[in-house]
Protein backbone atom coordinates (compact mmCIF):
# COMPACT_ATOMS: atom_id res chain seq x y z
CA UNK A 1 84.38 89.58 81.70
CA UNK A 2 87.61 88.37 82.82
CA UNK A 3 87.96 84.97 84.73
CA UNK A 4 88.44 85.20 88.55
CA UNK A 5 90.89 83.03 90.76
CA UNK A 6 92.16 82.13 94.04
CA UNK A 7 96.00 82.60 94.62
CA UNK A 8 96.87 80.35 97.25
CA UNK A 9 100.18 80.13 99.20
CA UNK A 10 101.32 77.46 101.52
CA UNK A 11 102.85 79.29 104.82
CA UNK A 12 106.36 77.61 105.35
CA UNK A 13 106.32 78.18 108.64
CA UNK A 14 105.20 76.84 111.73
CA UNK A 15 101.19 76.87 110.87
CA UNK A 16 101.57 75.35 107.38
CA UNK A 17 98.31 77.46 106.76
CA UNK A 18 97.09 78.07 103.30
CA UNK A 19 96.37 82.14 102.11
CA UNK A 20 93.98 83.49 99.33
CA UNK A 21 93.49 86.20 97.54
CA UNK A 22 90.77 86.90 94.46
CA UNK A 23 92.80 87.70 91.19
CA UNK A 24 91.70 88.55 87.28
CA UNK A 25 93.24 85.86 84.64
CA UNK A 26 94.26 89.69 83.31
CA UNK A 27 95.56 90.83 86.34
CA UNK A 28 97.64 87.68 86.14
CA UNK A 29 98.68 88.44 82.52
CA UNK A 30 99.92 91.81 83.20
CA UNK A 31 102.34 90.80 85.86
CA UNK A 32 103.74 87.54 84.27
CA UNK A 33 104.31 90.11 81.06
CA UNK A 34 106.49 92.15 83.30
CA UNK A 35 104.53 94.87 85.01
CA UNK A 36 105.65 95.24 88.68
CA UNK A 37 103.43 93.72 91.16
CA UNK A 38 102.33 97.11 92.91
CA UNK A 39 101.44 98.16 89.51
CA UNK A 40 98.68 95.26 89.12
CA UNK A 41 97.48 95.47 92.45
CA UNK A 42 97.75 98.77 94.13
CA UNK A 43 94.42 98.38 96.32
CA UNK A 44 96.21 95.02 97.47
CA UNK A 45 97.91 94.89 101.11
CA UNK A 46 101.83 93.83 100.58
CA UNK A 47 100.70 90.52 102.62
CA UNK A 48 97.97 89.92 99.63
CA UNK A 49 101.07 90.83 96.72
CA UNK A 50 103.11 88.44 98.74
CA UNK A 51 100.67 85.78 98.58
CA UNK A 52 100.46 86.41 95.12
CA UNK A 53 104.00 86.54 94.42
CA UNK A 54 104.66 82.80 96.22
CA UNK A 55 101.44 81.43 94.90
CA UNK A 56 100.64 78.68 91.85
CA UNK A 57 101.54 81.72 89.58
CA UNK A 58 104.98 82.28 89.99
CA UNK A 59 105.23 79.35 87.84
CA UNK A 60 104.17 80.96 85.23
CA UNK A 61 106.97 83.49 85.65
CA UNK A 62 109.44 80.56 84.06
CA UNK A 63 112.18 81.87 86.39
CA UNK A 64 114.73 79.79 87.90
CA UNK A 65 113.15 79.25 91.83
CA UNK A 66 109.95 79.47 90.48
CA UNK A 67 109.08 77.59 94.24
CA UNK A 68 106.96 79.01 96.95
CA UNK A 69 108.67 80.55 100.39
CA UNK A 70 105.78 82.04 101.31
CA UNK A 71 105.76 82.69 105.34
CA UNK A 72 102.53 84.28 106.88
CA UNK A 73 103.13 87.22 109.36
CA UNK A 74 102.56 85.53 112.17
CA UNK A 75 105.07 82.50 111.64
CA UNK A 76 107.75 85.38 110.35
CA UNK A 77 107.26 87.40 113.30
CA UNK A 78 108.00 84.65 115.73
CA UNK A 79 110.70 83.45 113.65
CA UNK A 80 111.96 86.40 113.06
CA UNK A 81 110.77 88.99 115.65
CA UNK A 82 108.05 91.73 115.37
CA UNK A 83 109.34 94.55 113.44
CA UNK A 84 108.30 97.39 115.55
CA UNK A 85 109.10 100.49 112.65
């Protein structure tokens, strides 16, 4: 049985909130090794993948802004605006 953790990102943004999501250490694995994010996690919402994708793991991705600019909908929508597509 594979090892289960939280990926957390810090919202950047006005609410400075922290986000979760469950993940596998093998989930994990997979995408650091290079399989695309959507791949890994296709029952995840693209606001859990982000979470994932700015979280404590993208360290382990050893790329060069391997830093977290996570921004939760709600801060990027008032930033931002609402994007009404």
């Amino acid at each position: 049985m594979t090892e289960m953790f939280k990926a957390r990102a810090r919202c950047r943004g006005k609410c400075g909130n922290d986000y979760f999501t469950s993940v596998t250490e093998d989930d994990v694995r997979k995408w650091v090794n290079g399989s695309l994010i959507q791949d890994v996690w296709p029952d995840k919402t693209a606001d859990e993948r982000e979470i994932i994708m700015q979280s404590q793991f993208v360290k382990l991705l050893k790329r060069p802004a391997s830093y977290s600019l996570y921004m939760c909908p709600p801060c990027g929508d008032e930033l931002f605006g609402e994007d009404n597509d």
